[in-house]
Protein backbone atom coordinates (compact mmCIF):
# COMPACT_ATOMS: atom_id res chain seq x y z
CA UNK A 1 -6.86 112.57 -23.66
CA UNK A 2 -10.59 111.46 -24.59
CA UNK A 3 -13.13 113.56 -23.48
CA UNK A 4 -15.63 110.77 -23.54
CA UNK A 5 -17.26 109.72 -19.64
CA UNK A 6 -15.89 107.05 -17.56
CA UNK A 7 -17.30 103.93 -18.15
CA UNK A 8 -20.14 103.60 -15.23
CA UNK A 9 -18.28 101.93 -12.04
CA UNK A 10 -19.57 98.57 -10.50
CA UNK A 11 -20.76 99.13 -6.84
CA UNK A 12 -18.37 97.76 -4.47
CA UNK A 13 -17.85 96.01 -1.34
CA UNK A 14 -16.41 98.43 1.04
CA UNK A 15 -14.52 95.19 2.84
CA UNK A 16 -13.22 93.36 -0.40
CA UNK A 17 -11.98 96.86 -1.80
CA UNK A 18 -9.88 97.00 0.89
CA UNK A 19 -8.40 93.78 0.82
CA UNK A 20 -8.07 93.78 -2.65
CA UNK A 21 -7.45 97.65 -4.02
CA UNK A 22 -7.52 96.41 -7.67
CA UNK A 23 -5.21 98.88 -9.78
CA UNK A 24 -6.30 100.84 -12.63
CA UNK A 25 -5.03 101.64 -15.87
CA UNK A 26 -4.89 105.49 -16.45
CA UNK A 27 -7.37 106.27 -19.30
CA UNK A 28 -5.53 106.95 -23.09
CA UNK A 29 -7.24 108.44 -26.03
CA UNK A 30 -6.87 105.22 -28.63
CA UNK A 31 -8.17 107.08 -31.32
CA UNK A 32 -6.26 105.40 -34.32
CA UNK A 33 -4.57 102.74 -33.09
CA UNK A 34 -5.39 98.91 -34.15
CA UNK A 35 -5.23 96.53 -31.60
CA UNK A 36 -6.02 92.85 -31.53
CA UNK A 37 -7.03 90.80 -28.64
CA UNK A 38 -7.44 87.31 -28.86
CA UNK A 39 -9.91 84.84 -26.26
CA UNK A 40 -12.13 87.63 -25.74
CA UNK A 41 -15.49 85.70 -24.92
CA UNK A 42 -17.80 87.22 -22.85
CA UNK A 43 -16.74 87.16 -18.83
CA UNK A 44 -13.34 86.95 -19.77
CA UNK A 45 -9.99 88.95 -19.38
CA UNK A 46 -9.78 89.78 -23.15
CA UNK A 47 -13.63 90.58 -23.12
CA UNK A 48 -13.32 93.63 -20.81
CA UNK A 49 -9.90 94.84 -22.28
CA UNK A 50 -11.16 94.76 -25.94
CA UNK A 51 -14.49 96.70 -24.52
CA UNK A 52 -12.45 99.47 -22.70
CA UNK A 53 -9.89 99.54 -25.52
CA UNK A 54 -12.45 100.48 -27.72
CA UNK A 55 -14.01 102.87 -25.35
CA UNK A 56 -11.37 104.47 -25.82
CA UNK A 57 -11.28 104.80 -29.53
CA UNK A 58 -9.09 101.90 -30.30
CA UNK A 59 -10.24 100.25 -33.96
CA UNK A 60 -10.40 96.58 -32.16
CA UNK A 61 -10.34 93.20 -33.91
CA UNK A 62 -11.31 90.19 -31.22
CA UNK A 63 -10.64 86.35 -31.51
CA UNK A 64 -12.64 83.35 -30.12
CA UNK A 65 -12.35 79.62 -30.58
CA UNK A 66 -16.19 79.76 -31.64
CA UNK A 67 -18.92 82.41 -32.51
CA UNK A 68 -16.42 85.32 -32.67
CA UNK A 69 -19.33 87.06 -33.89
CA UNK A 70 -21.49 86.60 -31.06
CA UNK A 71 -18.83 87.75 -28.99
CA UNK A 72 -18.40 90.92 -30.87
CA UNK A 73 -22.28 91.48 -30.95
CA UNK A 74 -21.98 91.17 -27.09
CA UNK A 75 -19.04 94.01 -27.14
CA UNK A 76 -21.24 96.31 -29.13
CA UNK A 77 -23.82 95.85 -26.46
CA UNK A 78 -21.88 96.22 -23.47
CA UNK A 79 -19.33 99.19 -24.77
CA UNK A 80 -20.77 103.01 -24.45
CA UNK A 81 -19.81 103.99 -28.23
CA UNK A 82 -22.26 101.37 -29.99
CA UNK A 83 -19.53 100.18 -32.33
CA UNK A 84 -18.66 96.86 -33.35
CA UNK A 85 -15.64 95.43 -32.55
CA UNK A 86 -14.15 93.27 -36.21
CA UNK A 87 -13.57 89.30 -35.12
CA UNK A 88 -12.24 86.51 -36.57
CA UNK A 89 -12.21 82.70 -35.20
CA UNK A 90 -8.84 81.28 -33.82
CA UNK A 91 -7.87 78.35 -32.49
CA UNK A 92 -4.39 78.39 -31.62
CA UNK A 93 -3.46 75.06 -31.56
CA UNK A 94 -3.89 74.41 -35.12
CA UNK A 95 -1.37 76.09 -37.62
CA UNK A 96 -3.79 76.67 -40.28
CA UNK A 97 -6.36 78.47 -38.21
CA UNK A 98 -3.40 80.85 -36.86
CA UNK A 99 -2.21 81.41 -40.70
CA UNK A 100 -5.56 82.01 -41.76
CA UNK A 101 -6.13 84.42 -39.25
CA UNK A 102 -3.43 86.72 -40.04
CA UNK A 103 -3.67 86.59 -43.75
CA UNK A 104 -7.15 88.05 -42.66
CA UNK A 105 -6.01 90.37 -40.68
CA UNK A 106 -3.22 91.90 -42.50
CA UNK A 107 -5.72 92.29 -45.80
CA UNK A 108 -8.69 93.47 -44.06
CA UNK A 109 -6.63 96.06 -41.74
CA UNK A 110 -3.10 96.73 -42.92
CA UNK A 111 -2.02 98.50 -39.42
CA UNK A 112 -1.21 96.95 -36.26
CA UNK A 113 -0.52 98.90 -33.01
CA UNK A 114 -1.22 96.74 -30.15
CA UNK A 115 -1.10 92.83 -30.28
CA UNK A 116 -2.50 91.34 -26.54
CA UNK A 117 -1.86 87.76 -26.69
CA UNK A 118 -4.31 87.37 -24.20
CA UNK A 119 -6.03 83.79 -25.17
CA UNK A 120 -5.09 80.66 -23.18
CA UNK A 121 -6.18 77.35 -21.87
CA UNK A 122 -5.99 75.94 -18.13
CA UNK A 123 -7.08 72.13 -18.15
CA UNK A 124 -7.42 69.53 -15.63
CA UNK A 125 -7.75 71.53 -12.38
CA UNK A 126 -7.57 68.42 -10.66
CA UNK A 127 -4.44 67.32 -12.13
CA UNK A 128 -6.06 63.69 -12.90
CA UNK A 129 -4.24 63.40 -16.40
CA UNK A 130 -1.52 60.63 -16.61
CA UNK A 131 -0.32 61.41 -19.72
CA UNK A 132 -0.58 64.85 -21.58
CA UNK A 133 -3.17 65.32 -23.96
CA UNK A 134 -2.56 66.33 -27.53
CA UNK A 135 -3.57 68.38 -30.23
CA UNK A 136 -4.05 66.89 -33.86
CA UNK A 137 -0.70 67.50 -34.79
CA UNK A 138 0.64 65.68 -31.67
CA UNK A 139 1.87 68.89 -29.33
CA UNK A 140 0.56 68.65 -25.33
CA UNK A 141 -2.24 71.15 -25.41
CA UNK A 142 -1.16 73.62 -22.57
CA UNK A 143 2.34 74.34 -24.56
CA UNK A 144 0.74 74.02 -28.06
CA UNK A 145 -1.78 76.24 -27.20
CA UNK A 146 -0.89 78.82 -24.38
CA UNK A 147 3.15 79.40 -25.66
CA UNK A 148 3.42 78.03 -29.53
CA UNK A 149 0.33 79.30 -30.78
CA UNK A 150 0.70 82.62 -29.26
CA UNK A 151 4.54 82.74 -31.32
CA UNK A 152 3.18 81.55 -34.45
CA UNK A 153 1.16 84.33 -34.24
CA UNK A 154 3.15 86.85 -32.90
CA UNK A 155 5.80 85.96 -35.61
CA UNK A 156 3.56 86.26 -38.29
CA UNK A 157 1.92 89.57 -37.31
CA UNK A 158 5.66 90.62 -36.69
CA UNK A 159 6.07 92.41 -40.62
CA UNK A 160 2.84 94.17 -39.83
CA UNK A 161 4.05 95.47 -36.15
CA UNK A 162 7.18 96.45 -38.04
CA UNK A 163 5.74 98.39 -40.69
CA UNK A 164 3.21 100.23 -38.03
CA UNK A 165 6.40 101.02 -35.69
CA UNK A 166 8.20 102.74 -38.90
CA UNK A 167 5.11 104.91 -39.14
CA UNK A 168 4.00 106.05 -36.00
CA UNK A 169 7.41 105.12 -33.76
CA UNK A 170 6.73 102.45 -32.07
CA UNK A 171 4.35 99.32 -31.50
CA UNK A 172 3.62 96.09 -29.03
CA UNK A 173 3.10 92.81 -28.03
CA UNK A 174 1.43 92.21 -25.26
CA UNK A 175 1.82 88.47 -23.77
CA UNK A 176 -0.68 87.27 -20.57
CA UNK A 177 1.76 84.87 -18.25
CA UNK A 178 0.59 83.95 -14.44
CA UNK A 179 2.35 83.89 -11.05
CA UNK A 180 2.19 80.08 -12.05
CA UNK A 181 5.52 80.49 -14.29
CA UNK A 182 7.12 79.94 -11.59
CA UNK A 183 5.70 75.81 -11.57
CA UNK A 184 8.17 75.41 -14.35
CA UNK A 185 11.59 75.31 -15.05
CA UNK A 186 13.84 75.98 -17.92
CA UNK A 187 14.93 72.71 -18.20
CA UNK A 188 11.04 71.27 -18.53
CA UNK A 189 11.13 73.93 -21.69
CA UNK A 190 13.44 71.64 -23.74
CA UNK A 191 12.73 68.27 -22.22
CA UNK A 192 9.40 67.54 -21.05
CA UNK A 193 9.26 66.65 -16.85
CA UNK A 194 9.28 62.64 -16.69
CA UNK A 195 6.10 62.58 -15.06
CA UNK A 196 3.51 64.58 -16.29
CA UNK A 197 1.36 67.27 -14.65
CA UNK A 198 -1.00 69.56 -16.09
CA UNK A 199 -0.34 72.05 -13.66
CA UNK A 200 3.25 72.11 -14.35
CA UNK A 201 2.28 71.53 -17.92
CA UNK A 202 0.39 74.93 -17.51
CA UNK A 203 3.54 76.79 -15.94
CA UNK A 204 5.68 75.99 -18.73
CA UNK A 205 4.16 77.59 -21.21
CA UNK A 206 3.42 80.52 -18.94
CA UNK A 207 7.06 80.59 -18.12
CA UNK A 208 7.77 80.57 -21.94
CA UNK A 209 6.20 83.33 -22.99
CA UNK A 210 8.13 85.47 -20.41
CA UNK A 211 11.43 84.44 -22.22
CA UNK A 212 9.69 85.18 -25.61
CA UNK A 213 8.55 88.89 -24.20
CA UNK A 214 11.97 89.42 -23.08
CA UNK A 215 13.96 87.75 -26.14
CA UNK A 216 11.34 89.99 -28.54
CA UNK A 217 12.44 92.81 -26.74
CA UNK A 218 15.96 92.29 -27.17
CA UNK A 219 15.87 91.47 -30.75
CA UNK A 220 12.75 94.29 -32.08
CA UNK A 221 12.33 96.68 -29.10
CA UNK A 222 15.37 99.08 -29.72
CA UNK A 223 15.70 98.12 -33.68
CA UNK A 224 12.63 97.99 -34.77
CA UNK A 225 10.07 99.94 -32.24
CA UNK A 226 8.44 96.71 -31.50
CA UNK A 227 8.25 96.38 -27.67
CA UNK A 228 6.95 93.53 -25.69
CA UNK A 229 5.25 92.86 -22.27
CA UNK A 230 4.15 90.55 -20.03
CA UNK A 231 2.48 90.10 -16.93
CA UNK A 232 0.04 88.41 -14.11
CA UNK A 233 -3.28 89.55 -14.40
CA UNK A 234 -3.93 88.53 -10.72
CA UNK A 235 -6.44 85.54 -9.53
CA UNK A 236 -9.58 86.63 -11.69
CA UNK A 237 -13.09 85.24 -11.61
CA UNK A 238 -13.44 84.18 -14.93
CA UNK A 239 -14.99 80.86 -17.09
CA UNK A 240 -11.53 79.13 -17.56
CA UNK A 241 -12.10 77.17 -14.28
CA UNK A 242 -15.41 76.04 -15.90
CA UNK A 243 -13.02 74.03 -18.52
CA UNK A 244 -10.55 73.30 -16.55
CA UNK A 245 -13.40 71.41 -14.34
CA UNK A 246 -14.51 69.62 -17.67
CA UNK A 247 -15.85 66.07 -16.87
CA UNK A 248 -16.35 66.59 -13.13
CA UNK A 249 -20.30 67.74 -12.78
CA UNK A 250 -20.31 67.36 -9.10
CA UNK A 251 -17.46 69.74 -8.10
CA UNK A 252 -19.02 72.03 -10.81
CA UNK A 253 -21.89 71.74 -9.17
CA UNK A 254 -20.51 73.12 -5.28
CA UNK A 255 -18.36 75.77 -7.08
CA UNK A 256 -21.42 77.30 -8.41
CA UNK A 257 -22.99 76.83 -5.64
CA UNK A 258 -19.56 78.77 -3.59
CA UNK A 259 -19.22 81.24 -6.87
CA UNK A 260 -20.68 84.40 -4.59
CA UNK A 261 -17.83 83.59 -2.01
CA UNK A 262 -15.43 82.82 -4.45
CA UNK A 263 -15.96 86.10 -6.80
CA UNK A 264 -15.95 88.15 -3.58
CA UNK A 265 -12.39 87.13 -3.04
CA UNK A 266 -11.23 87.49 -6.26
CA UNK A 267 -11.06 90.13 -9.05
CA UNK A 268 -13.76 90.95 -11.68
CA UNK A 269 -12.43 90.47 -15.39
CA UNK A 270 -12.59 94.05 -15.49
CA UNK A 271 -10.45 94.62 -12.77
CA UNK A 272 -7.98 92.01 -13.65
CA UNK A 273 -7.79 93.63 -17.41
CA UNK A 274 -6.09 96.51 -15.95
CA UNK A 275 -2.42 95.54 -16.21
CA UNK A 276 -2.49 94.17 -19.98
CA UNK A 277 -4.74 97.15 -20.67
CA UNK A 278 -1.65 99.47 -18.71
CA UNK A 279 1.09 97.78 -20.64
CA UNK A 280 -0.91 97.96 -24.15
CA UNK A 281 -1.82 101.57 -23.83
CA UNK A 282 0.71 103.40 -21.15
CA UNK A 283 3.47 105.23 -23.10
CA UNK A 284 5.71 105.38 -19.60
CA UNK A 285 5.23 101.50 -19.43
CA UNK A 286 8.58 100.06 -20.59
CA UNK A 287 8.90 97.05 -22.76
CA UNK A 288 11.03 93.74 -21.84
CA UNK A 289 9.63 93.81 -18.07
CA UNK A 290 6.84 91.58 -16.21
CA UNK A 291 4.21 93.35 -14.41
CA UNK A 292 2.07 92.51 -11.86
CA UNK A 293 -0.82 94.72 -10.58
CA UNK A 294 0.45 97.96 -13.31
CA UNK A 295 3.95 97.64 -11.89
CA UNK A 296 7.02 96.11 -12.96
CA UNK A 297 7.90 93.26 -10.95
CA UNK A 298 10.29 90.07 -10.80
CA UNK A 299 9.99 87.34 -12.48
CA UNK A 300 11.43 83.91 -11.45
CA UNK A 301 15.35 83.40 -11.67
CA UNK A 302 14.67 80.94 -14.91
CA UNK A 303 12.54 83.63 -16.51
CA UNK A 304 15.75 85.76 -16.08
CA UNK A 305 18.20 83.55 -18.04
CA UNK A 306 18.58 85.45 -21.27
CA UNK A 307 20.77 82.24 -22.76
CA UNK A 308 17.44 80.01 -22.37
CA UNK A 309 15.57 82.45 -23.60
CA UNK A 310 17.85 82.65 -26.44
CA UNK A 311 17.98 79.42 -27.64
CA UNK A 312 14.19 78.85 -26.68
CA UNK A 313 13.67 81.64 -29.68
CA UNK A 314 16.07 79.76 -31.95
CA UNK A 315 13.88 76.54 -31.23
CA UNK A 316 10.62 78.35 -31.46
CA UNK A 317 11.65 79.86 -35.10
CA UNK A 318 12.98 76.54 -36.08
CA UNK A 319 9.42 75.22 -35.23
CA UNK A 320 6.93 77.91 -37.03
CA UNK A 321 9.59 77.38 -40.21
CA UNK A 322 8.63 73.75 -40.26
CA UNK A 323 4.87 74.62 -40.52
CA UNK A 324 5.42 75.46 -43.61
């Protein structure tokens, strides 16, 4: 165990504490393990688990869309070692910028521990879109984005994982999902729903990276040492509403004027960090399970349908091979 001091605690609400009783993660000494977490701008979920993670001695590289740098900076800053976590831009809905990234990677570093496949999009909170929007190479932007880019790059940091797992016995993938899996079906995974909904758009590609978690485990846990995760982070006060709200200056305007009651209600990012930070760092954690709150919990029936998950892996593979 580290012998370093507790990060300093936030002062809180005696009331909201007990309505909320936001679980931990039990602190690990990191020291020598490489972990990446990717959408780690500041005031988000990957922000706070790349700052603890490297509070606790973890050698951290960080992604952002834009200004991974700044972000980084902004680590250094708020972290109680002074060191600097390494970042990279990604954009995971373009191929190229996923490739590029872990050709990067695997020549800067050469050791990976800990993947958290943490970054994500949530668009059109008001569900206003009539058709899906697209990224340039014609994929709807939730599913490109939240579930495809998150495979390509699991996939190819998979050698790397591999190769770590040989040497020190074992290594994982850590996949962010949402109670809102459970908005789509495994049917929607293969054929998209005849009317479109971003919110159901959104649940789909939550829902498919719990099959991917699961199928990864099946295929890498035992054989290879590479063990996956995934979870629900909780309902977190955190900047994705602010894009999912894109366009709409009036409503953005009241929610900042309700954020106080709002962020009372729901967790900090730090707080909701605490289950990917408990499956990336907990050796008692077991792979190919979803957890919710630092526990194990159950996923929807669809999620639990190893045949879709299966073939959605086939598919998946079949897809990153055509990149090429």
């Amino acid at each position: 165990m580290s012998t370093a001091a507790p990060p300093p605690q936030p002062r809180r609400n005696s009331i909201r504490e007990a309505l909320i009783r936001p679980p931990h993660a039990a602190r690990v000494d990191m020291t020598g393990k490489h972990v990446i977490v990717t959408g780690a701008a500041p005031g988000s979920l990957g922000f706070e688990t790349a700052r603890i993670l490297t509070d606790w001695g973890a050698t951290v590289v960080i992604t952002t869309r834009s200004d991974p740098r700044a972000a980084a900076e902004a680590l250094r800053l708020a972290g109680q070692n002074g060191r600097t976590p390494g970042h990279h831009a990604l954009d995971l809905s373009l191929a190229d910028s996923v490739t590029r990234f872990t050709e990067w990677y695997a020549a800067d570093y050469g050791q990976l521990d800990v993947l958290v496949n943490n970054a994500g999009v949530h668009l059109d909170l008001l569900a206003q879109w009539k058709q899906p929007r697209l990224t340039p190479d014609g994929v709807e932007i939730h599913w490109r984005t939240n579930y495809l880019g998150a495979a390509q790059l699991t996939h190819q940091l998979l050698p790397l994982l591999q190769r770590t797992a040989q040497k020190s016995g074992a290594a994982r993938v850590v996949n962010v999902s949402s109670m809102l899996h459970s908005r789509g079906s495994n049917a929607g995974l293969f054929s998209p729903p005849p009317r479109y909904n971003s919110w159901t758009a959104y649940g789909l590609s939550k829902l498919a990276l719990i099959h991917f978690s699961f199928e990864l485990q099946r295929r890498h846990g035992e054989r290879d040492g590479v063990h996956a995760y995934c979870l629900h982070p909780g309902a977190v006060y955190t900047h994705i509403a602010d894009k999912g709200l894109a366009g709409h200056p009036v409503i953005q305007s009241i929610r900042r004027a309700l954020a106080p009651v709002e962020s009372f209600f729901l967790l900090t990012p730090e707080e909701g960090a605490q289950t990917q930070i408990h499956c990336a760092t907990q050796a008692a954690a077991s792979g190919g399970l979803y957890y919710v709150k630092c526990q194990p919990a159950q996923a929807s029936a669809d999620a639990q349908d190893a045949r879709i998950s299966a073939a959605l892996w086939e598919n998946t593979l079949a897809w990153i091979d055509g990149l090429g």
